[in-house]
N, C-alpha and C. Protein backbone atom coordinates (compact mmCIF):
# COMPACT_ATOMS: atom_id res chain seq x y z
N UNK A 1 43.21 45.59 130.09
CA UNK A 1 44.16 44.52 130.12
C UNK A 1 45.02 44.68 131.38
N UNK A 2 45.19 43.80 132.24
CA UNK A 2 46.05 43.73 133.74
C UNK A 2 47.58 43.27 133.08
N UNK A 3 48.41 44.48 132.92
CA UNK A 3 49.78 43.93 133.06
C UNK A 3 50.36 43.34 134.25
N UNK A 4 50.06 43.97 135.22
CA UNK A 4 50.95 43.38 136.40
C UNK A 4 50.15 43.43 137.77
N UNK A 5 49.79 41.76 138.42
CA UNK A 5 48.87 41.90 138.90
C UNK A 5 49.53 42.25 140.55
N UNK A 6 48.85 42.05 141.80
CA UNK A 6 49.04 42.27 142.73
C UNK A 6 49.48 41.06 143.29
N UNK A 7 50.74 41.24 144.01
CA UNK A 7 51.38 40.08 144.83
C UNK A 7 50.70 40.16 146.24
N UNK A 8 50.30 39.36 147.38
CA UNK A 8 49.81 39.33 148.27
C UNK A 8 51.27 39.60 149.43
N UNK A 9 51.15 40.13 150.57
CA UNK A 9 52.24 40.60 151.25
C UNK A 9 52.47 39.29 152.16
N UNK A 10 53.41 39.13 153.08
CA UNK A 10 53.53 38.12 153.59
C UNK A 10 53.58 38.57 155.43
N UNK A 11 53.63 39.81 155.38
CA UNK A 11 53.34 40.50 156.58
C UNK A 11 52.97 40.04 157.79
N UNK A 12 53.11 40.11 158.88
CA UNK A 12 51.89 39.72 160.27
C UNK A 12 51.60 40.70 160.74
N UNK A 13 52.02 42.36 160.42
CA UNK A 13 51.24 43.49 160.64
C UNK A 13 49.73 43.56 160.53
N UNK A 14 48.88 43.95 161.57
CA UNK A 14 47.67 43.98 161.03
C UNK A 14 47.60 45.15 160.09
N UNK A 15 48.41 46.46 159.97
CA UNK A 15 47.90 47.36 159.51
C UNK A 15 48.39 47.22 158.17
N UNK A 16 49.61 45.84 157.49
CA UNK A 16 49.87 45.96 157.14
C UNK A 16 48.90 44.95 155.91
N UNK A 17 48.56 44.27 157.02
CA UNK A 17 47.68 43.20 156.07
C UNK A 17 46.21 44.13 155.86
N UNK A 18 45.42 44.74 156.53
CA UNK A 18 45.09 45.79 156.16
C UNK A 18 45.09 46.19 154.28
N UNK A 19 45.88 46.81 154.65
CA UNK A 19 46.56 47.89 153.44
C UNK A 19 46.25 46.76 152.10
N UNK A 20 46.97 45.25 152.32
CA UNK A 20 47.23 44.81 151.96
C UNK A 20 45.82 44.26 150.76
N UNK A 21 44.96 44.10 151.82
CA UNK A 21 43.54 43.32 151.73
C UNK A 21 42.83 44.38 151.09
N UNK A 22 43.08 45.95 151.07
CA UNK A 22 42.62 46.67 150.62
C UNK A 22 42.70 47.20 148.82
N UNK A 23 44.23 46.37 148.85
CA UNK A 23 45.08 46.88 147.44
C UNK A 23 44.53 45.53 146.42
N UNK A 24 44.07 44.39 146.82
CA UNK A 24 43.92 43.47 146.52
C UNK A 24 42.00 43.52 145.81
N UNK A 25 41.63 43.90 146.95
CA UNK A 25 39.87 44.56 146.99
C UNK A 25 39.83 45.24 145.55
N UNK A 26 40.57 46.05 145.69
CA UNK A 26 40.78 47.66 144.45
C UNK A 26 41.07 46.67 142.89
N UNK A 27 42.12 46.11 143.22
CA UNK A 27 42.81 45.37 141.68
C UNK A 27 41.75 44.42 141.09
N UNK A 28 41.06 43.81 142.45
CA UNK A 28 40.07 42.65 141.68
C UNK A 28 38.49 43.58 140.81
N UNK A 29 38.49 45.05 141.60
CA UNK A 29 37.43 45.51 140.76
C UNK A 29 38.15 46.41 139.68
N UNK A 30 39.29 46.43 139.72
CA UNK A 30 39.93 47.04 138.20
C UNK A 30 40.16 45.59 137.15
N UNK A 31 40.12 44.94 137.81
CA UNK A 31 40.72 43.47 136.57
C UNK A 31 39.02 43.17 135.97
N UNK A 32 37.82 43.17 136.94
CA UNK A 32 36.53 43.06 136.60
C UNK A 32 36.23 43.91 135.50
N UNK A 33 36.41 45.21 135.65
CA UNK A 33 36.18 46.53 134.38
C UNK A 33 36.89 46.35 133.30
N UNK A 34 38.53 46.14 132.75
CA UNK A 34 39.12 46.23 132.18
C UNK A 34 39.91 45.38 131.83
N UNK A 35 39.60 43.67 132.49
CA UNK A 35 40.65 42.52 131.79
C UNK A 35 40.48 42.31 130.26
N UNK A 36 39.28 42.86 129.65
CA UNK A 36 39.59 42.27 128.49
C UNK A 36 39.50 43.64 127.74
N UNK A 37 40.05 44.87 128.18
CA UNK A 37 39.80 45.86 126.99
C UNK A 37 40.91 45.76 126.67
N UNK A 38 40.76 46.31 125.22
CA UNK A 38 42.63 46.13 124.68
C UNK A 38 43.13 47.60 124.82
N UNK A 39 42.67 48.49 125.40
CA UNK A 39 43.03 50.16 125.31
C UNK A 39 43.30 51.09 126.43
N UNK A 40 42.51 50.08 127.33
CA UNK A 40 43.14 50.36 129.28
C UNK A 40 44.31 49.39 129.50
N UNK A 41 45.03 50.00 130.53
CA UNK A 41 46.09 49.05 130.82
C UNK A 41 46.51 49.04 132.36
N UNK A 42 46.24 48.34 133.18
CA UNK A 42 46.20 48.43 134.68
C UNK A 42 47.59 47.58 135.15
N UNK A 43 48.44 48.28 135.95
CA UNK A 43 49.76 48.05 136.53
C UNK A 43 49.19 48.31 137.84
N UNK A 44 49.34 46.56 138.63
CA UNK A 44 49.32 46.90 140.63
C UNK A 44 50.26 46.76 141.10
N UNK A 45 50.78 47.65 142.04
CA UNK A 45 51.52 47.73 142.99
C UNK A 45 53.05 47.39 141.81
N UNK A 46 53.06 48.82 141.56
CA UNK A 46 54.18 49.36 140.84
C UNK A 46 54.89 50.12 141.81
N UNK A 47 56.57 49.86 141.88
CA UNK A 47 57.57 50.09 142.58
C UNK A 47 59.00 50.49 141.60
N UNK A 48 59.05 51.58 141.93
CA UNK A 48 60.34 52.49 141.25
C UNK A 48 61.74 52.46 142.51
N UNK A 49 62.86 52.33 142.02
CA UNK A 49 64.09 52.70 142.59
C UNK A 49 65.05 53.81 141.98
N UNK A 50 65.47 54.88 142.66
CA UNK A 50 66.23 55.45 141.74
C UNK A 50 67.10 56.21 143.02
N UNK A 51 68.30 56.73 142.53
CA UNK A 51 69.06 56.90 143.77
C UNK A 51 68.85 56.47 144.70
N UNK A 52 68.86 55.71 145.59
CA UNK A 52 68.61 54.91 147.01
C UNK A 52 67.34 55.04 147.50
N UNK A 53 66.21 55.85 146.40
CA UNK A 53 65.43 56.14 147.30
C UNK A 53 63.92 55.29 146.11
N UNK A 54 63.10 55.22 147.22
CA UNK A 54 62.09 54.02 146.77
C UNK A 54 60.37 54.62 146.63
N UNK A 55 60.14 54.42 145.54
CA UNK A 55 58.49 54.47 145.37
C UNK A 55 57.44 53.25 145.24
N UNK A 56 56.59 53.41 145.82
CA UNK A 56 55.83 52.57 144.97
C UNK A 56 54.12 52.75 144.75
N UNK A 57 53.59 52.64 143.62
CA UNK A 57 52.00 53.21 143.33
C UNK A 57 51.42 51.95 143.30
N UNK A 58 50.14 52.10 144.37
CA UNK A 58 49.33 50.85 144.47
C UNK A 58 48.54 50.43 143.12
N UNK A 59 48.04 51.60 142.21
CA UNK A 59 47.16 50.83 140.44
C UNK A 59 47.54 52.17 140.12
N UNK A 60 48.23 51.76 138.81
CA UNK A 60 48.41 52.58 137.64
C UNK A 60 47.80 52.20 136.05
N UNK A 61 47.07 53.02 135.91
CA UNK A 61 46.04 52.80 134.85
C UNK A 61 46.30 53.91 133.70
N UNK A 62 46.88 52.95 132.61
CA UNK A 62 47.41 53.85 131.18
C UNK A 62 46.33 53.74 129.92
N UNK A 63 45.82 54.70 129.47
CA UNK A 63 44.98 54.53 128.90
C UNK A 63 44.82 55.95 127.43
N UNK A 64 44.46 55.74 126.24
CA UNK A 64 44.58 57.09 125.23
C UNK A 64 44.80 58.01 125.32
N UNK A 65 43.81 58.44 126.77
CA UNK A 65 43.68 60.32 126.91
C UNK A 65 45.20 60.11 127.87
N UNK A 66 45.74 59.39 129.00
CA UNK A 66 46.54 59.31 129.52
C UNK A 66 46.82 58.57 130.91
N UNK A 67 46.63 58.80 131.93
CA UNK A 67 47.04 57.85 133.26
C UNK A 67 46.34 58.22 134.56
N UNK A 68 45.76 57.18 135.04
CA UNK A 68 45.37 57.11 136.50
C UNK A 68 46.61 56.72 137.31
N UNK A 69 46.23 57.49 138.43
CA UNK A 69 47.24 56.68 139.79
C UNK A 69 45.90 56.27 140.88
N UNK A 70 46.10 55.21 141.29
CA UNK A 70 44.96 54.83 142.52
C UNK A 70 46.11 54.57 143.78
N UNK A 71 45.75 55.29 144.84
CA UNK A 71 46.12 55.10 146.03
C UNK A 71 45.30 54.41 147.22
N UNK A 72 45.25 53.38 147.78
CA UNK A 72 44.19 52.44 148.29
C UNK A 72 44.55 52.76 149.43
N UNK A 73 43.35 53.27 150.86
CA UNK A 73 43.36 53.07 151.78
C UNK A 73 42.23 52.11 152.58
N UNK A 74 42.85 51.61 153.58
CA UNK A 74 42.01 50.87 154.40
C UNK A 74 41.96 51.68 155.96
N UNK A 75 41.28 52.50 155.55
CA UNK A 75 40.47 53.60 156.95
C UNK A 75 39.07 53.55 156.22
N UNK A 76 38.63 53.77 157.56
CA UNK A 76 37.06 54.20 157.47
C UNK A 76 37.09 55.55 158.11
N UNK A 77 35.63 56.50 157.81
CA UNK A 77 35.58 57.71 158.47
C UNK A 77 35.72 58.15 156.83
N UNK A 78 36.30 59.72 157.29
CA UNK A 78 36.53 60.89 156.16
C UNK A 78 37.58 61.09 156.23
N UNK A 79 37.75 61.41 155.28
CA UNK A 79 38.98 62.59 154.36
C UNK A 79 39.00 63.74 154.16
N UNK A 80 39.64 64.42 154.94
CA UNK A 80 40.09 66.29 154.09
C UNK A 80 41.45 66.39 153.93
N UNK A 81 40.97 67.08 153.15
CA UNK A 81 42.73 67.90 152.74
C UNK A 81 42.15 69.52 152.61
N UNK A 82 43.14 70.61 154.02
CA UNK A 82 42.99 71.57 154.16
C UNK A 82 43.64 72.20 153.10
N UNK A 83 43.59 73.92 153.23
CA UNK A 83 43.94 74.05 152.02
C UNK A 83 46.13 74.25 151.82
N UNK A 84 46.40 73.88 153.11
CA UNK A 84 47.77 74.13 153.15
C UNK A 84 48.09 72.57 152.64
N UNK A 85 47.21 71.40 152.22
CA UNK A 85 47.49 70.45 151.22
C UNK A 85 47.74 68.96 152.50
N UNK A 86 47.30 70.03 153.78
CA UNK A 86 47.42 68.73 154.93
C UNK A 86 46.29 67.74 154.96
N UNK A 87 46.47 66.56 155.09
CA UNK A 87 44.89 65.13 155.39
C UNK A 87 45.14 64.79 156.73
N UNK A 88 43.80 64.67 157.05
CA UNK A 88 43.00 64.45 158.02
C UNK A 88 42.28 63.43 158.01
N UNK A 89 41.63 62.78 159.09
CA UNK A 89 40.65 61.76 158.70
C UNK A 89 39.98 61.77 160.10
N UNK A 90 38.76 61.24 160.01
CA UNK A 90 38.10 61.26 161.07
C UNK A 90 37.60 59.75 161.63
N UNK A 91 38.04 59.39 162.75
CA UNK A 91 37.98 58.37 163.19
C UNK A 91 37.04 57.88 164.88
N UNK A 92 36.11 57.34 164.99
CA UNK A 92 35.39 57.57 165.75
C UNK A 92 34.84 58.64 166.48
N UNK A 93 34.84 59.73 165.33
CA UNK A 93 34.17 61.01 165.99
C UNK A 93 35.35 62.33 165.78
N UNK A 94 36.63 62.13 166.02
CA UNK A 94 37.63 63.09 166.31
C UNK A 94 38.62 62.74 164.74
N UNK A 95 38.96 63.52 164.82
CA UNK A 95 40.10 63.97 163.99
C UNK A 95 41.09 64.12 164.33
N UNK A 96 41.95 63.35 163.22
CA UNK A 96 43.97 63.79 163.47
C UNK A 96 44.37 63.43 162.05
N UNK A 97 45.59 64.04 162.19
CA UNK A 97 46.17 64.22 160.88
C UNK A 97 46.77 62.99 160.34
N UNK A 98 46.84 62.76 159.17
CA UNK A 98 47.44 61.58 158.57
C UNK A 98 48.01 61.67 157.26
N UNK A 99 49.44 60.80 157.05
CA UNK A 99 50.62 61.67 156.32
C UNK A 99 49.92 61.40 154.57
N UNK A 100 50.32 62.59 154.15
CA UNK A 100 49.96 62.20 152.46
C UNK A 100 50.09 61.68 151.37
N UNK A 101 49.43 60.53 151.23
CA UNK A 101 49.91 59.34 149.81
C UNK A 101 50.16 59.95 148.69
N UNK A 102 50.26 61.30 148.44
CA UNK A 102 50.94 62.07 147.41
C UNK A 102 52.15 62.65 148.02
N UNK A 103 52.70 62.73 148.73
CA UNK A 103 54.21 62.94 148.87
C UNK A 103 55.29 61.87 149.52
C-alpha cells in the first residue's frame, strides 16, 4: 500500500533533476510490487525536522518483520565502501570519493 507518494521537484539543476528522475524510477517500481498489499507500506520521500536540523529518506518501506530505507542514486559505474565506512564510485574509469547517504 503507497502512503505517501513522490512529489516531482521543480528544480533546473540537472543533478538535481537527476536525483529527482531517479526517486521517481524507484517509487513507480515499489507502487508496481506493493500498491495493493495490505501488509507492506511504502512512504516516498519522507522528510523529518527536529532542532533546526533536516532529514529526509527517499522510500521507506514498513512492513511485519520491520523497515526498509531505500536511498536512490542516479550515478552509473560502482560502489565501494572501504572498510573505514568511506564511498567511492567509479566513473569513467577512475575513482573519487563520494559523501555517504547514511550520514
Amino acid at each position: 500500500m503507497i502512503l505517501k507518494d513522490k512529489a516531482p521537484s521543480t528544480s533546473l539543476s540537472i543533478k538535481i533533476k537527476a536525483g529527482d528522475k531517479q526517486e521517481l524510477d524507484v517509487a513507480f517500481y515499489l507502487r508496481r510490487a506493493f500498491k495493493d498489499h495490505p501488509q507492506v507500506f511504502v512512504f516516498n520521500d519522507v522528510k523529518f525536522k527536529h532542532n533546526n536540523e533536516s532529514a529526509q529518506i527517499d522510500h521507506l518501506i514498513v512492513y511485519t518483520y520491520g523497515f526498509i530505507l531505500i536511498e536512490s542514486k542516479s550515478i552509473t559505474g560502482e560502489v565501494a565502501i572501504n572498510g573505514h565506512q568511506e564511498w567511492s564510485r567509479s566513473y569513467r574509469g577512475k575513482w573519487q570519493g563520494i559523501p555517504s547517504p547514511i550520514k
